[in-house]
Protein backbone atom coordinates (compact mmCIF):
# COMPACT_ATOMS: atom_id res chain seq x y z
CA UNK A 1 -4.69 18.25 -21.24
CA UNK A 2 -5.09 20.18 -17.87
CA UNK A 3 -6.40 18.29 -14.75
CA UNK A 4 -9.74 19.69 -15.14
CA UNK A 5 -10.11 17.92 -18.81
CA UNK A 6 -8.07 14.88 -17.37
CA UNK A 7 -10.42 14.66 -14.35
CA UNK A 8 -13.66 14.96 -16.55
CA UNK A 9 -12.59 12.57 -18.98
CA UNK A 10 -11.36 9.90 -17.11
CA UNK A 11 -13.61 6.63 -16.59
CA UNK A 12 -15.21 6.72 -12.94
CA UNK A 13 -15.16 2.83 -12.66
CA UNK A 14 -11.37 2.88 -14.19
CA UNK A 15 -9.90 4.99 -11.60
CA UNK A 16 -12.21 2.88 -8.70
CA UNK A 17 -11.21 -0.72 -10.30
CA UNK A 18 -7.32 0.34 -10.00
CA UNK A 19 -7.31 2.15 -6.88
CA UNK A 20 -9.06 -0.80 -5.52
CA UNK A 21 -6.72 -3.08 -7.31
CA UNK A 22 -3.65 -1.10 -5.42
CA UNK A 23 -4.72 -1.51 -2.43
CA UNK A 24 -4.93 -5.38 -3.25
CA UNK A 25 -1.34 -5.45 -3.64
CA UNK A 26 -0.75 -4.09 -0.61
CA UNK A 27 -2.84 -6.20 1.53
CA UNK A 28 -1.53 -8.94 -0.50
CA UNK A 29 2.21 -7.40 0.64
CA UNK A 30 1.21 -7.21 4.30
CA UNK A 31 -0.04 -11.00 4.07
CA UNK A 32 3.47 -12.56 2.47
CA UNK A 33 5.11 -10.04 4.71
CA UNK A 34 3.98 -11.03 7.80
CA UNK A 35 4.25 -14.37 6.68
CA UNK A 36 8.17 -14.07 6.26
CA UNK A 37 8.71 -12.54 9.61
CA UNK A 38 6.55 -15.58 11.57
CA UNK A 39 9.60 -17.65 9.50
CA UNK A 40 12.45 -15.10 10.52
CA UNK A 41 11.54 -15.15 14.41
CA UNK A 42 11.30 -19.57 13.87
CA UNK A 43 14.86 -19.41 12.43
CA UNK A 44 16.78 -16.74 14.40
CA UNK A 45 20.17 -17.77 15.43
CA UNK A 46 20.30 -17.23 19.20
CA UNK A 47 24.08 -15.96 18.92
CA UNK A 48 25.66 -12.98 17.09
CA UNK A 49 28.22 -14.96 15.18
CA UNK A 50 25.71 -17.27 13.85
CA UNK A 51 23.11 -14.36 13.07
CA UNK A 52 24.98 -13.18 10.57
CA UNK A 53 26.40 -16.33 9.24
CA UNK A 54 23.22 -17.73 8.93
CA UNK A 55 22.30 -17.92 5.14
CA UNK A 56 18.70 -19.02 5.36
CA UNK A 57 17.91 -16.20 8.05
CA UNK A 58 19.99 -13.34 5.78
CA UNK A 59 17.29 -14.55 2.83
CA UNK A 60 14.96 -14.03 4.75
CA UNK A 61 15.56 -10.86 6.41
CA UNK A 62 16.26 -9.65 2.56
CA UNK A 63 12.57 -11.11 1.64
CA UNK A 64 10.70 -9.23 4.62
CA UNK A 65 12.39 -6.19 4.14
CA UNK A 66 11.44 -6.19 0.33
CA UNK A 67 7.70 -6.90 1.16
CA UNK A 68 8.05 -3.95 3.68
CA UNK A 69 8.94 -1.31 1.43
CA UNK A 70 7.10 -2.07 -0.98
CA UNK A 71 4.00 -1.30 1.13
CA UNK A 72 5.83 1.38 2.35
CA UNK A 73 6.38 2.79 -1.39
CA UNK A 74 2.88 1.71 -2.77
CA UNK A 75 1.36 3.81 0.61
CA UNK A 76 3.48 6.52 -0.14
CA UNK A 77 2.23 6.50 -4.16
CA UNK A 78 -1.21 6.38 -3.05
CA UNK A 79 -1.30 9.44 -0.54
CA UNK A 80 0.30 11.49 -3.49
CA UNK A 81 -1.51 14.76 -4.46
CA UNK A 82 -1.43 13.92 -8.55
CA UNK A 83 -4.11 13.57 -11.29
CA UNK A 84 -3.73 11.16 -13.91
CA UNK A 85 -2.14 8.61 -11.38
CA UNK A 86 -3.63 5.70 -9.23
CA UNK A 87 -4.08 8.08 -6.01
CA UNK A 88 -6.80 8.77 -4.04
CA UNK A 89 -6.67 12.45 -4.18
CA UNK A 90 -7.39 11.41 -8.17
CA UNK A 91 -10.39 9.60 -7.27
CA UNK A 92 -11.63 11.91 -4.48
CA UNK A 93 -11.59 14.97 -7.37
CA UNK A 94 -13.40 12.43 -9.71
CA UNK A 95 -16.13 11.35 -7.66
CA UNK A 96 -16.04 14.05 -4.87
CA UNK A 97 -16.13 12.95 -2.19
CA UNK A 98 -13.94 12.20 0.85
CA UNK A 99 -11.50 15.33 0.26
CA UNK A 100 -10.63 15.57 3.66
CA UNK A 101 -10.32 12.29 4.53
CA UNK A 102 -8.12 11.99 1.82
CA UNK A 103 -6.09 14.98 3.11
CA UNK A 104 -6.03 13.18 6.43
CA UNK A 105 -4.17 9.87 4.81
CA UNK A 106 -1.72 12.45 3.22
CA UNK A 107 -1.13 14.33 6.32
CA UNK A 108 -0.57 10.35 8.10
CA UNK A 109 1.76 9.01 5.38
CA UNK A 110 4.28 12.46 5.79
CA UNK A 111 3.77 12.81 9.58
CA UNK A 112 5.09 8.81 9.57
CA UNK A 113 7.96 9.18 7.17
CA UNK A 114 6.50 7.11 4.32
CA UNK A 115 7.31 9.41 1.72
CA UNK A 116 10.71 10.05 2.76
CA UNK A 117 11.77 6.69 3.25
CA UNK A 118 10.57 5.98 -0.30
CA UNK A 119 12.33 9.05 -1.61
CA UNK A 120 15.64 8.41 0.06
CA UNK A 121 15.72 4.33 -0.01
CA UNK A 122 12.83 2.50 -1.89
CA UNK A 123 12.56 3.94 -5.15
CA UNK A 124 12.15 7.85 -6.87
CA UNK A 125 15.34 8.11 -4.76
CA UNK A 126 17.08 11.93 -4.51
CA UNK A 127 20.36 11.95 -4.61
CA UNK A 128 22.24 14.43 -1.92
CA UNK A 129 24.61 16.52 -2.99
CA UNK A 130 27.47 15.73 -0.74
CA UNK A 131 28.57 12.67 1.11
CA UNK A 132 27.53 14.73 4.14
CA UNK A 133 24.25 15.31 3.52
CA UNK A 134 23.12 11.68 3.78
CA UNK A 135 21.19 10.37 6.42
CA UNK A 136 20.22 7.03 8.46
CA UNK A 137 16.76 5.49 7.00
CA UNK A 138 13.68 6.11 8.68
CA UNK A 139 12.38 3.48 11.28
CA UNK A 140 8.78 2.90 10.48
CA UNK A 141 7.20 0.69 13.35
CA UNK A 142 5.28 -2.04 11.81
CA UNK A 143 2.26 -1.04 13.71
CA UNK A 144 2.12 2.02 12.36
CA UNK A 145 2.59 0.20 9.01
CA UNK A 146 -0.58 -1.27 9.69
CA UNK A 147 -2.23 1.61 10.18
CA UNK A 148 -1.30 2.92 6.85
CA UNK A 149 -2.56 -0.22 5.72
CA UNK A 150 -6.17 0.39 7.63
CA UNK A 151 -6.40 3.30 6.46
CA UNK A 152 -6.23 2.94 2.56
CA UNK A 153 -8.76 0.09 3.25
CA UNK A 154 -11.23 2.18 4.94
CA UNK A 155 -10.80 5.03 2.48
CA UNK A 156 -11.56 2.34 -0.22
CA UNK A 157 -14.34 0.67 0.89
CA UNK A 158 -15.99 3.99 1.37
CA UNK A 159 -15.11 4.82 -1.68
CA UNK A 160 -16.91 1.82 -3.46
CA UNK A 161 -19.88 2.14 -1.33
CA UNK A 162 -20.67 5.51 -2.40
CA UNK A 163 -19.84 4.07 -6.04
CA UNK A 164 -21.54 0.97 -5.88
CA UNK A 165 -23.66 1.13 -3.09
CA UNK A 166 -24.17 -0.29 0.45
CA UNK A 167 -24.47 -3.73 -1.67
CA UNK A 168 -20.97 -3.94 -1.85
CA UNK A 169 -20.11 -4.55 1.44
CA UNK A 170 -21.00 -8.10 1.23
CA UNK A 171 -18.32 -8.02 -1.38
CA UNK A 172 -15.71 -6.71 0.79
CA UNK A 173 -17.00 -9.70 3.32
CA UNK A 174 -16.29 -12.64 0.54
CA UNK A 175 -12.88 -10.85 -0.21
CA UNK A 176 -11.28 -10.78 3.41
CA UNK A 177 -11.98 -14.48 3.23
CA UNK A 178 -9.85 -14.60 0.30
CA UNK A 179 -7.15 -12.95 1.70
CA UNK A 180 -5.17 -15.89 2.08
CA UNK A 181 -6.28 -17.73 -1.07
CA UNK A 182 -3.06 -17.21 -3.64
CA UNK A 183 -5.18 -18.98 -6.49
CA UNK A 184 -5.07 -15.82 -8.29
CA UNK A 185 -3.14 -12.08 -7.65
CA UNK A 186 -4.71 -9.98 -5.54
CA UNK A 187 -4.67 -7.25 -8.62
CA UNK A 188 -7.15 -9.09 -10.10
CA UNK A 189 -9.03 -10.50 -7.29
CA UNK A 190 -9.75 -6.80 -6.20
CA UNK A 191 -10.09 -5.30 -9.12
CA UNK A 192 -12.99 -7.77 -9.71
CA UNK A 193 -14.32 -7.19 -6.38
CA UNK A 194 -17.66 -6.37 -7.84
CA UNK A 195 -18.29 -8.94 -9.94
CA UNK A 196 -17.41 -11.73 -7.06
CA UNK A 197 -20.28 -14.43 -6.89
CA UNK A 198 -18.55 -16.61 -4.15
């Protein structure tokens, strides 16, 4: 199947529900995230020596960093130029609209080293050929985490407006609410985002 037929035949609300089911996980991400780095600051030896003896802080540290790239890898995945994948460049040719926004979020998520740090550290690593080819990770600010994080969220909700309508905005309302309501995943709480009656 070429991306033409895989584009045509694909479900619009599928590739909509997932996306916006992604993105889910990564706010959810952001939330724990930030979360475990409010703890980290509370518990920070003061010295050193005790840094890295500290147990409790080193599980910690371990934790946030986890929760960080996996927004960073889930960012990355989402910017990718592929059909047939949970991307938005997928969902841009199926509905089209927002190509150059979408192109915009790319150009972002390369420009800020997303990609590369997924590539090299997180996961779909490539392996250099020599011991000398390897380099230090990237440092990506958590700000500019954020902004990754902004900007899949605006790219969404524009995307289920034009799919839904303006209607769904109200939705979007009741789910930021939820944001810090762990009764159920955030998968399913935004791929239901729709449907919500509360």
């Amino acid at each position: 199947m070429n991306k033409k037929e895989r584009i045509a035949q694909t479900d619009k609300d599928m590739i909509v529900s997932y996306l916006r089911s992604e993105v889910g996980e990564i706010v959810e991400s952001w939330v724990l995230w930030r979360e475990f780095i409010i703890i980290q600051n509370k518990i920070r030896p003061e010295g050193f020596l005790e840094l890295i003896e500290n147990q409790d802080y080193n599980k910690i540290n371990i934790i946030e960093e986890k929760f960080k790239d996996d927004i960073i890898s889930r960012l990355s995945e989402l910017s990718e130029e592929k059909v047939g994948q949970v991307t938005f460049h997928f969902a841009a040719k199926k509905i089209n609209i927002l190509e150059s926004e979408v192109k915009e979020f790319r150009k972002f998520i390369e420009k800020n080293n997303f990609s590369n740090k997924r590539n090299q550290y997180i996961s779909h690593k490539t392996l250099p050929a020599s011991w000398k080819e390897l380099r230090a990770p990237h440092r990506i600010p958590y700000f500019t985490i954020l902004r990754g994080i902004a900007f899949a969220l605006i790219l969404m909700k524009k995307i289920d407006i034009h799919h839904y309508g303006q209607e769904v905005r109200l939705q979007w309302i009741k789910m930021r609410k939820k944001r810090y309501d762990f009764t159920a995943l955030a998968k399913i709480d935004f791929f239901l985002l729709p449907l919500i009656r509360k």
